[in-house]
C-alpha atoms as a PDB file:
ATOM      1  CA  UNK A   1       0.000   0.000   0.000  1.00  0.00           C
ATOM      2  CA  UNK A   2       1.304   3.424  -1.053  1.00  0.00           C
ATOM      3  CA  UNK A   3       1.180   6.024   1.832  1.00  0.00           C
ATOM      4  CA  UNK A   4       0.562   9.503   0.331  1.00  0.00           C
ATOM      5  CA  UNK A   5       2.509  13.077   1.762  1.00  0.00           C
ATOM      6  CA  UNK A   6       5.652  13.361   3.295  1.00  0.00           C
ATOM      7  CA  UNK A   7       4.881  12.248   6.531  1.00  0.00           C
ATOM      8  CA  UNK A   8       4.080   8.855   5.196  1.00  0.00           C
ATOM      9  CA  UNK A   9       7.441   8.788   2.413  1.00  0.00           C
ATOM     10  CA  UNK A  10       9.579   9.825   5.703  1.00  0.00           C
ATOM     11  CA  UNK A  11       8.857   6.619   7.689  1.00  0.00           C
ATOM     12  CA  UNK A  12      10.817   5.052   4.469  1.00  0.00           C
ATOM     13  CA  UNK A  13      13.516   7.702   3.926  1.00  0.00           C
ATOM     14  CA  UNK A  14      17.009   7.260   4.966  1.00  0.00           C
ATOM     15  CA  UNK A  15      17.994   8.194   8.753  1.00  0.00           C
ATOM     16  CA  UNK A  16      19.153  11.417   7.381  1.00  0.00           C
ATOM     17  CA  UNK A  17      15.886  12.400   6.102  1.00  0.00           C
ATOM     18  CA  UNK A  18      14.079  11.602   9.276  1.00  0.00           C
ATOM     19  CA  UNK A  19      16.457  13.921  11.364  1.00  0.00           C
ATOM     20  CA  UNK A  20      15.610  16.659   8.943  1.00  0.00           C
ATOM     21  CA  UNK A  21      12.210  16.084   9.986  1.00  0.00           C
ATOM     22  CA  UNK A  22      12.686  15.370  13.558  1.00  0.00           C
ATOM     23  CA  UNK A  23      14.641  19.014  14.138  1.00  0.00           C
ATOM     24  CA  UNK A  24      12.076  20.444  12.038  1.00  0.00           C
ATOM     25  CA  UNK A  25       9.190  19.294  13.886  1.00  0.00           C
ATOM     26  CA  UNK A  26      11.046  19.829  17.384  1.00  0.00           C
ATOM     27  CA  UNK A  27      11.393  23.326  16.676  1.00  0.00           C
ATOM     28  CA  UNK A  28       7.914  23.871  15.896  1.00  0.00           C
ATOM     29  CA  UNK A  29       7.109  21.909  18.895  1.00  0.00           C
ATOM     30  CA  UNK A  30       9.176  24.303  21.191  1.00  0.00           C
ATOM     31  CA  UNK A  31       7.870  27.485  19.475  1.00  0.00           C
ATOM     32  CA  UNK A  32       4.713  26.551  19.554  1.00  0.00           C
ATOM     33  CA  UNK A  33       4.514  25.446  23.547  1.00  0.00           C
ATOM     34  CA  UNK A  34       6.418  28.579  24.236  1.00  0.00           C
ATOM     35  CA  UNK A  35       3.350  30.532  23.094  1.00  0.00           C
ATOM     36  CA  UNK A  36       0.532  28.368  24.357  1.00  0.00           C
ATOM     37  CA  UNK A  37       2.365  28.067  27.676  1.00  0.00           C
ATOM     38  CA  UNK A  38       0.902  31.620  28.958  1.00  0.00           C
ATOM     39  CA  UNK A  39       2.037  31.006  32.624  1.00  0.00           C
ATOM     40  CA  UNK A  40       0.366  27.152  32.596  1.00  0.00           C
ATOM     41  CA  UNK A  41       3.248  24.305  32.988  1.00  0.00           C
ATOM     42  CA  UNK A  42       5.986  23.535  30.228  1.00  0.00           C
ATOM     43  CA  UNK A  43       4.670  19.658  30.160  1.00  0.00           C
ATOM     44  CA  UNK A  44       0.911  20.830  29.673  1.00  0.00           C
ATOM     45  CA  UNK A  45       2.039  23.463  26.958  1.00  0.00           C
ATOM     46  CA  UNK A  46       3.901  20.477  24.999  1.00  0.00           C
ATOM     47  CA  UNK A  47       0.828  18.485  25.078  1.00  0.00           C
ATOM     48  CA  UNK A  48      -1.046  20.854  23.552  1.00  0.00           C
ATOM     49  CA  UNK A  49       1.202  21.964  20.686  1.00  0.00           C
ATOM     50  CA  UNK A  50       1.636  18.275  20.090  1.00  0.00           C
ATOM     51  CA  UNK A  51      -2.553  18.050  19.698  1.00  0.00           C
ATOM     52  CA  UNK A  52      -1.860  21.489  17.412  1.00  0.00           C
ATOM     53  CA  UNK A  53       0.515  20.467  15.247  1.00  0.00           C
ATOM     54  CA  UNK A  54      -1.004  16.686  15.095  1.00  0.00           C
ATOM     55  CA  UNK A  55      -4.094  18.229  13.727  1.00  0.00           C
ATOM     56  CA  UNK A  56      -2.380  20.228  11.191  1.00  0.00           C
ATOM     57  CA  UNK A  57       0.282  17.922   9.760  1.00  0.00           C
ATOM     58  CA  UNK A  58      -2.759  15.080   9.240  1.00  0.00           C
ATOM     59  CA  UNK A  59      -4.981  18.195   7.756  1.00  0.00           C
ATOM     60  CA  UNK A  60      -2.739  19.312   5.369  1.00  0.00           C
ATOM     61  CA  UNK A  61      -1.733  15.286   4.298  1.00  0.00           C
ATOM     62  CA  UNK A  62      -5.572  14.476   3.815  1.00  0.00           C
ATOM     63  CA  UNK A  63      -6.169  17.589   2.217  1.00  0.00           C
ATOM     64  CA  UNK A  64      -3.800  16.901  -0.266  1.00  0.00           C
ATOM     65  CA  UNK A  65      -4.422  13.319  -0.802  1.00  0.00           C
ATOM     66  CA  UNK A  66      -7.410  13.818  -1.926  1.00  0.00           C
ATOM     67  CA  UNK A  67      -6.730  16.927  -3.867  1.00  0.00           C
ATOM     68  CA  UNK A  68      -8.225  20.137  -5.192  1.00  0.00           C
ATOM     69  CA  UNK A  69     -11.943  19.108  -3.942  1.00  0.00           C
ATOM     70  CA  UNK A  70     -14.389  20.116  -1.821  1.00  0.00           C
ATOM     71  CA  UNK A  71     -13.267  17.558   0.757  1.00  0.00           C
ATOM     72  CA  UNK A  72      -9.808  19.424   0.807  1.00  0.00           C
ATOM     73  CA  UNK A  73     -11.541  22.544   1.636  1.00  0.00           C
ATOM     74  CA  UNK A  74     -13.638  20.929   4.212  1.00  0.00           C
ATOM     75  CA  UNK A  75     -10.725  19.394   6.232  1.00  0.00           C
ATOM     76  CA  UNK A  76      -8.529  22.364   6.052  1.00  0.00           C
ATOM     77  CA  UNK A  77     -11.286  24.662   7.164  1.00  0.00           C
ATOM     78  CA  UNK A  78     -12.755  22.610   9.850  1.00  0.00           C
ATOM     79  CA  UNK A  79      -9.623  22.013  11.530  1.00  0.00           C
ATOM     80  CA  UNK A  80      -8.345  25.665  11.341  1.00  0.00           C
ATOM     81  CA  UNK A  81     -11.481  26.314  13.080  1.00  0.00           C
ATOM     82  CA  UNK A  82     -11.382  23.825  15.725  1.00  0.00           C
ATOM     83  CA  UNK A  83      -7.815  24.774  16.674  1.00  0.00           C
ATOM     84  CA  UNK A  84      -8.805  28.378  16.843  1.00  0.00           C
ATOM     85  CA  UNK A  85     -11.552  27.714  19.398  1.00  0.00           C
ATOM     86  CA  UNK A  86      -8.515  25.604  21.344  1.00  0.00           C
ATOM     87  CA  UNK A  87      -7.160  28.651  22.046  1.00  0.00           C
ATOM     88  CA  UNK A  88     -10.832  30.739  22.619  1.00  0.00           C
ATOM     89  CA  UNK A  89     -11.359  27.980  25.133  1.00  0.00           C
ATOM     90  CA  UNK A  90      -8.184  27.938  26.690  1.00  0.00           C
ATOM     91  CA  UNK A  91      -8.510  32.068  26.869  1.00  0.00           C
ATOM     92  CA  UNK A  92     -12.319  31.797  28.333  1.00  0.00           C
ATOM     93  CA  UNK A  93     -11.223  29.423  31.321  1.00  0.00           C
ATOM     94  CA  UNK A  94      -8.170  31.685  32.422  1.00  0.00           C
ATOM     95  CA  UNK A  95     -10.600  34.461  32.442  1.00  0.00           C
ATOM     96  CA  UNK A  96     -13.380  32.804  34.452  1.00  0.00           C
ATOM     97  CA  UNK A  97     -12.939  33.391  37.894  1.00  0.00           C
ATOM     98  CA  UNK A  98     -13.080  30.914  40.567  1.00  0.00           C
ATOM     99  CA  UNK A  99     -15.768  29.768  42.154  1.00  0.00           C
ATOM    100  CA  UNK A 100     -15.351  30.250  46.318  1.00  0.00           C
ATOM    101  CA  UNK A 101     -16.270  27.682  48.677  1.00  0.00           C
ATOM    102  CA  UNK A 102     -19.191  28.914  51.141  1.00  0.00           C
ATOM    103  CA  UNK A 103     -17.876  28.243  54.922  1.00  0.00           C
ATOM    104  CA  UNK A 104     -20.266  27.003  57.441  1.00  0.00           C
END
């Protein structure tokens, strides 16, 4: 079975490839926790630029396996979306102050 976009051809490539891809995707990983760590911990930001950039590697593969068709516009668009309200979420629950506990 032939695995279409890079990310599949780079489980196949040659050990230099990978590492290409490997510092490549570790930067983005580190840039992208930096700015969705917003005084949370270092080990929660990670997890959530690993969800990030998970969604928009496997967008952008389907989207182009599949070509120039409504279905390529329909994944890219839904998941830009759906990230973007990530990060509206995230914002809204920082906001939200905390509820007090009534005493006795």
């Amino acid at each position: 079975m032939r695995r279409g976009g890079a990310g599949g051809r780079c489980a196949t490539q040659e050990r230099g490839v990978q590492a290409q891809f490997r510092r490549q995707i570790e930067t983005n990983l580190a840039t992208l926790s930096e700015v969705l760590r917003r005084g949370g911990s270092a080990a929660e930001a990670r997890a959530k630029a690993l969800l990030v950039l998970s969604a928009l590697y496997g967008a952008l593969m389907m989207a182009r396996a599949v070509g120039d068709s409504p279905l390529s516009r329909e994944v890219l668009q839904t998941v830009r979306q759906r990230v973007l309200r990530l990060d509206d979420a995230a914002k809204q629950t920082r906001a939200r102050p905390k509820a007090r506990k009534k005493s006795l």
